[in-house]
Protein backbone atom coordinates (compact mmCIF):
# COMPACT_ATOMS: atom_id res chain seq x y z
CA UNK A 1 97.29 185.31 -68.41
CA UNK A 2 96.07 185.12 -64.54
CA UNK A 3 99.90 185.10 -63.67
CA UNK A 4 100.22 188.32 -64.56
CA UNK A 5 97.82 189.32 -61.28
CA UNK A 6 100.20 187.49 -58.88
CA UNK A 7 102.21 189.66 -56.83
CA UNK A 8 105.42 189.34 -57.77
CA UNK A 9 108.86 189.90 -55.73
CA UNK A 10 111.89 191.24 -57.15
CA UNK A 11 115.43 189.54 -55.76
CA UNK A 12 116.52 192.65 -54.74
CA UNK A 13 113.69 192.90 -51.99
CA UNK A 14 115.09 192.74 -48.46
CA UNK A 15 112.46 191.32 -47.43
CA UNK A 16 112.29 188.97 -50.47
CA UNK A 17 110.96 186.09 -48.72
CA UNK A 18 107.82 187.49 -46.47
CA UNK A 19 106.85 188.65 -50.04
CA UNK A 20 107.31 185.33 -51.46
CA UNK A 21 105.21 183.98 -48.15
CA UNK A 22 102.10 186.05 -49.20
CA UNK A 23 102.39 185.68 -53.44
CA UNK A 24 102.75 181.48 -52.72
CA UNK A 25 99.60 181.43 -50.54
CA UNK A 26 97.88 183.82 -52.95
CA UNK A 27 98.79 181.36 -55.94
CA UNK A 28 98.09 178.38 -53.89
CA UNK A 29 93.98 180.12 -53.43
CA UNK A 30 94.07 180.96 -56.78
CA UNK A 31 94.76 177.52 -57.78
CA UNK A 32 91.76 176.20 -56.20
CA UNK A 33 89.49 175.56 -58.97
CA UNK A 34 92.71 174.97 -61.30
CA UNK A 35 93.86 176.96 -63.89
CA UNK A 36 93.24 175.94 -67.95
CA UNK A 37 95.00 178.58 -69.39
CA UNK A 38 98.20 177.33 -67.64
CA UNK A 39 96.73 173.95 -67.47
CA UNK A 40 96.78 173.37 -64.11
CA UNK A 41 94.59 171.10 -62.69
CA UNK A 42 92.49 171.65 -59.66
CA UNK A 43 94.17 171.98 -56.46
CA UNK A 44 91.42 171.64 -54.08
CA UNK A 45 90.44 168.60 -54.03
CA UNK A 46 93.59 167.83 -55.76
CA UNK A 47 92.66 164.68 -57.46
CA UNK A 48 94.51 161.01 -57.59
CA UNK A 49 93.26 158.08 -59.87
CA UNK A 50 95.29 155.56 -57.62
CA UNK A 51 97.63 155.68 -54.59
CA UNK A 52 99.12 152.68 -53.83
CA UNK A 53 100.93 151.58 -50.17
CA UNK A 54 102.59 148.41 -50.28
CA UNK A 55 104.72 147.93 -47.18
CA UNK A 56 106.45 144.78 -46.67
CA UNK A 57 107.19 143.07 -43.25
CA UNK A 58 107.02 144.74 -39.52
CA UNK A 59 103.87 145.75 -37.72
CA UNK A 60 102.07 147.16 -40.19
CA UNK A 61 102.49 144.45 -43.21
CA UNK A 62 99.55 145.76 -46.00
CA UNK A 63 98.47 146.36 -49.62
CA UNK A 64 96.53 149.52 -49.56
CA UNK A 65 95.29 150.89 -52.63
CA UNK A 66 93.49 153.96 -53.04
CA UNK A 67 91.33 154.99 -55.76
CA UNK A 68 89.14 158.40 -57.54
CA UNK A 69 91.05 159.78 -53.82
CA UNK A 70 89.67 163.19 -53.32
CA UNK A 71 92.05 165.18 -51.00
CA UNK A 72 90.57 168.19 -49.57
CA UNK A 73 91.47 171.51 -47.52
CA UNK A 74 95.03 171.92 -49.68
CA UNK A 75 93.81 175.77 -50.66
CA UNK A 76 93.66 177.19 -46.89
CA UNK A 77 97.32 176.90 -46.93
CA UNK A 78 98.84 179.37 -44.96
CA UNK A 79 102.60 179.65 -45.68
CA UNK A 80 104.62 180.07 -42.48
CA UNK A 81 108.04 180.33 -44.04
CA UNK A 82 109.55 180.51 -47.17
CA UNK A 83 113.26 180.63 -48.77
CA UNK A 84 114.29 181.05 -52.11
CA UNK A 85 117.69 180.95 -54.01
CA UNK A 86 116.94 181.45 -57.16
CA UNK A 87 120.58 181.37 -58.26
CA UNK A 88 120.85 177.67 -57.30
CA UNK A 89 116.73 177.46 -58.04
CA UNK A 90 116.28 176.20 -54.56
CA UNK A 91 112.57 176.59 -52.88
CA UNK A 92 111.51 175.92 -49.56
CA UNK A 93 108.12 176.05 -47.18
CA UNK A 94 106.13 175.79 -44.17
CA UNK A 95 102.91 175.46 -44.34
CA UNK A 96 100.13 174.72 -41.72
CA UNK A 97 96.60 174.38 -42.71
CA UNK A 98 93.35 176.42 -41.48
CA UNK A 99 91.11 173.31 -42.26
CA UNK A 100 91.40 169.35 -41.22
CA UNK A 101 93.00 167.60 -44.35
CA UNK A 102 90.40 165.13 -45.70
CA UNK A 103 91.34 161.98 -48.24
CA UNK A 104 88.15 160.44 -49.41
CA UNK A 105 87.70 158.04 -52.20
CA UNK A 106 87.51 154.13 -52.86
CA UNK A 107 89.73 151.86 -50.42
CA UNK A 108 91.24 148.01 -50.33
CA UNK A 109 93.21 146.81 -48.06
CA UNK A 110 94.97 143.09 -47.30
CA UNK A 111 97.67 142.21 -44.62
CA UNK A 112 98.11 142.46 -41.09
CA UNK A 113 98.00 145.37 -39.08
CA UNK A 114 99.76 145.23 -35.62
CA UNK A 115 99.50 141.06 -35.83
CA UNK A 116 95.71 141.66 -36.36
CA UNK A 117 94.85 140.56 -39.88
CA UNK A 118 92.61 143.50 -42.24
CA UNK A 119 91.06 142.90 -45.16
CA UNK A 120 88.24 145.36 -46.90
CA UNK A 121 87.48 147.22 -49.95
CA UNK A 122 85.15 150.27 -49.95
CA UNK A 123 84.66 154.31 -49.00
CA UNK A 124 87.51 155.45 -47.11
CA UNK A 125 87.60 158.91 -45.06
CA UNK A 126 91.53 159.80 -43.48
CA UNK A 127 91.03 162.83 -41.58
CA UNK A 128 94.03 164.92 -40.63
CA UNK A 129 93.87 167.56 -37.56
CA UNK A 130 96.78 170.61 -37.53
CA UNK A 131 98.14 169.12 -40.85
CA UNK A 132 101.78 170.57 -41.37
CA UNK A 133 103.68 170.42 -44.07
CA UNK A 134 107.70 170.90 -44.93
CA UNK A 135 108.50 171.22 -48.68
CA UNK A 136 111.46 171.58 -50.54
CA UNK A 137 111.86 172.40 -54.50
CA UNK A 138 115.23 171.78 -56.30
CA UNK A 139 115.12 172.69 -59.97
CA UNK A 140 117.30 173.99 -62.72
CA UNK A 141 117.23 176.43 -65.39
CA UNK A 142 115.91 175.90 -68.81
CA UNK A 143 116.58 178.27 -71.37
CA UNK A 144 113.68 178.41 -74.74
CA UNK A 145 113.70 181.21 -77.16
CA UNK A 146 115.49 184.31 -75.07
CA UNK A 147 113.32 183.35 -72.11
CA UNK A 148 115.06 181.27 -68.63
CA UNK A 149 112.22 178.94 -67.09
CA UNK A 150 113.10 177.10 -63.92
CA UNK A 151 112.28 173.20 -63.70
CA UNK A 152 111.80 171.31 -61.03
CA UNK A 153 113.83 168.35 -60.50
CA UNK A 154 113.09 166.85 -57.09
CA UNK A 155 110.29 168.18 -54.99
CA UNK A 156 110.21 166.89 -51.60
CA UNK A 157 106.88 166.80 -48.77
CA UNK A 158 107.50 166.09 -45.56
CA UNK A 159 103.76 165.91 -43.32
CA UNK A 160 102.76 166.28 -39.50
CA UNK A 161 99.91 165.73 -37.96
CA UNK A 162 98.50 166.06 -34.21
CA UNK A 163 95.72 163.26 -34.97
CA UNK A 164 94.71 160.99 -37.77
CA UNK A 165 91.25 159.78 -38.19
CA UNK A 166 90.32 156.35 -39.76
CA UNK A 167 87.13 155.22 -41.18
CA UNK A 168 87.16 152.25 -43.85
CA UNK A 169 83.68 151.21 -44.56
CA UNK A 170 82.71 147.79 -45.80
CA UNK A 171 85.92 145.84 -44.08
CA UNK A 172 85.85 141.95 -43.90
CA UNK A 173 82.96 142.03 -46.07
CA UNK A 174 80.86 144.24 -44.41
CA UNK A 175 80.61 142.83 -40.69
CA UNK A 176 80.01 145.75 -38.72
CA UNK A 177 81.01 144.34 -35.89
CA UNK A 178 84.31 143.56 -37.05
CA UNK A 179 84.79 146.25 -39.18
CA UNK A 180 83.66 148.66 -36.30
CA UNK A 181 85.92 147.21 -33.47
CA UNK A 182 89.26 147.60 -36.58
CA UNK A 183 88.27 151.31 -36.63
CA UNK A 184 88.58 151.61 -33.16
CA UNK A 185 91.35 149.96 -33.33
CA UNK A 186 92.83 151.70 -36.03
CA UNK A 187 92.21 155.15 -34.90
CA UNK A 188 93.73 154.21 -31.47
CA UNK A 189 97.23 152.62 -33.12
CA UNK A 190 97.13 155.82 -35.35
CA UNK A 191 100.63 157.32 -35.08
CA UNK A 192 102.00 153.46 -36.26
CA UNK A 193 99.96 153.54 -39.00
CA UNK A 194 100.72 157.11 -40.42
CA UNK A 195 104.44 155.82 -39.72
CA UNK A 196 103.99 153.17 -42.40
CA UNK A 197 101.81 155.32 -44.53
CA UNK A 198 104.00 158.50 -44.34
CA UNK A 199 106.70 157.32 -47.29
CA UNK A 200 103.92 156.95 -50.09
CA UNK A 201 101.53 159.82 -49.02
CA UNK A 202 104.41 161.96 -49.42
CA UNK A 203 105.74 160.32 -52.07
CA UNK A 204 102.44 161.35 -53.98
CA UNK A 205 101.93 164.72 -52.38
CA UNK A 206 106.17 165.70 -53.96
CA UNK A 207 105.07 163.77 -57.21
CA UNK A 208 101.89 165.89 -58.11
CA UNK A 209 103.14 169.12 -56.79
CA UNK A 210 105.94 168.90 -59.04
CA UNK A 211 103.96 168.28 -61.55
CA UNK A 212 101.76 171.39 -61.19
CA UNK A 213 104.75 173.57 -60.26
CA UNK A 214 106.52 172.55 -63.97
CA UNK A 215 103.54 172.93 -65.38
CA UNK A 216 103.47 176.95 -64.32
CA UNK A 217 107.16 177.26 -64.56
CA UNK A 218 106.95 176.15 -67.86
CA UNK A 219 104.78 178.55 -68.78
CA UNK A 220 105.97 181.69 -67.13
CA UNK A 221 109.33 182.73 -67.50
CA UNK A 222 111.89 183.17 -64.62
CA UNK A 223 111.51 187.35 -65.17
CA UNK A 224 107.89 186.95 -64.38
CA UNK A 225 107.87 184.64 -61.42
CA UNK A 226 111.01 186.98 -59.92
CA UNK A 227 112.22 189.87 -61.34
CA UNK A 228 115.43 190.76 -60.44
């Protein structure tokens, strides 16, 4: 099994947790092209059918649905912090990003944005520069055979980001001239947007990293992941 060539870090390390900073960003790497023997998709691009924003009133009032979204740059991770309790099975992370994060894939969008009204459906490209992100891992123990596994109950993602880029192709049925001058517009209201976008992306982002982490807790027992 590959997770046999992860570093592991035994509890009893002083330094448990600058160990657990360089075996996370190894695995995260690792995980790049996915894993089948664990079966772990790939993590980079890290693949969504659909991602659906639906915000009700205020200034950004849209349906935005995403679909086949690509998002790219999630394996140059580098992990700034990290904090386990295993006894409570309690994970935590920084992590900032050596490349832009990119979401591309198929876009439509109704509603108002800022009183302006939006409408579109095409390519989209949502650029992120100096992504960061905050994520926390509560889980509990799960005992099969004389093995303990650890499974994660709640897994939370929390994102930063010193600039988001906009392009939606193709909006109000492909007049440039509109759809150019919403760019602009878009890319120049860009910390309201992310404001109303924030709750789903990382909504999505906790959903499918919980999913991947149960499916390699599930498959590697506790002992394995850290001795003690």
């Amino acid at each position: 099994k590959k997770a046999n060539k992860w570093k592991t870090c035994k509890r009893s390390d002083k330094n448990l947790n600058d160990c657990l900073k360089i075996a996370v960003e190894e695995v995260i790497k690792s995980l790049k092209n996915g894993n089948p023997s664990l079966g772990v998709i790939p993590l980079d691009p890290l693949h969504f059918n659909e991602l659906n924003i639906g915000q009700g009133s205020g200034p950004v009032s849209i349906n935005l649905n995403f679909k086949n979204l690509d998002i790219h740059g999630i394996s140059t991770a580098k992990v700034k912090r990290f904090k386990a309790d295993w006894n409570n099975y309690y994970l935590e992370a920084d992590a900032t990003f050596n490349s832009p994060i990119v979401l591309l894939g198929d876009y439509s969008v109704k509603g108002q944005i800022l009183l302006l009204p939006i409408t579109g459906a095409g390519k989209c490209n949502l650029t992120f520069d100096n992504f960061v992100a905050k994520l926390t891992a509560k889980g509990h123990e799960v005992t099969k055979g004389k093995e303990k596994y650890m499974e994660i109950d709640k897994f939370t993602f929390e994102l930063q980001t010193s600039k988001l880029h906009i392009l939606l192709e193709n909006l109000f049925n492909g007049d440039k001239a509109l759809g150019d001058s919403m760019n602009s517009f878009l890319n120049e209201n860009w910390p309201e947007i992310l404001k109303e976008l924030k709750p789903a992306i990382s909504k999505a982002f906790g959903e499918a990293f919980r999913s991947i982490g149960n499916t390699v807790f599930s498959k590697i027992p506790l002992n394995q992941i850290a001795p003690r």
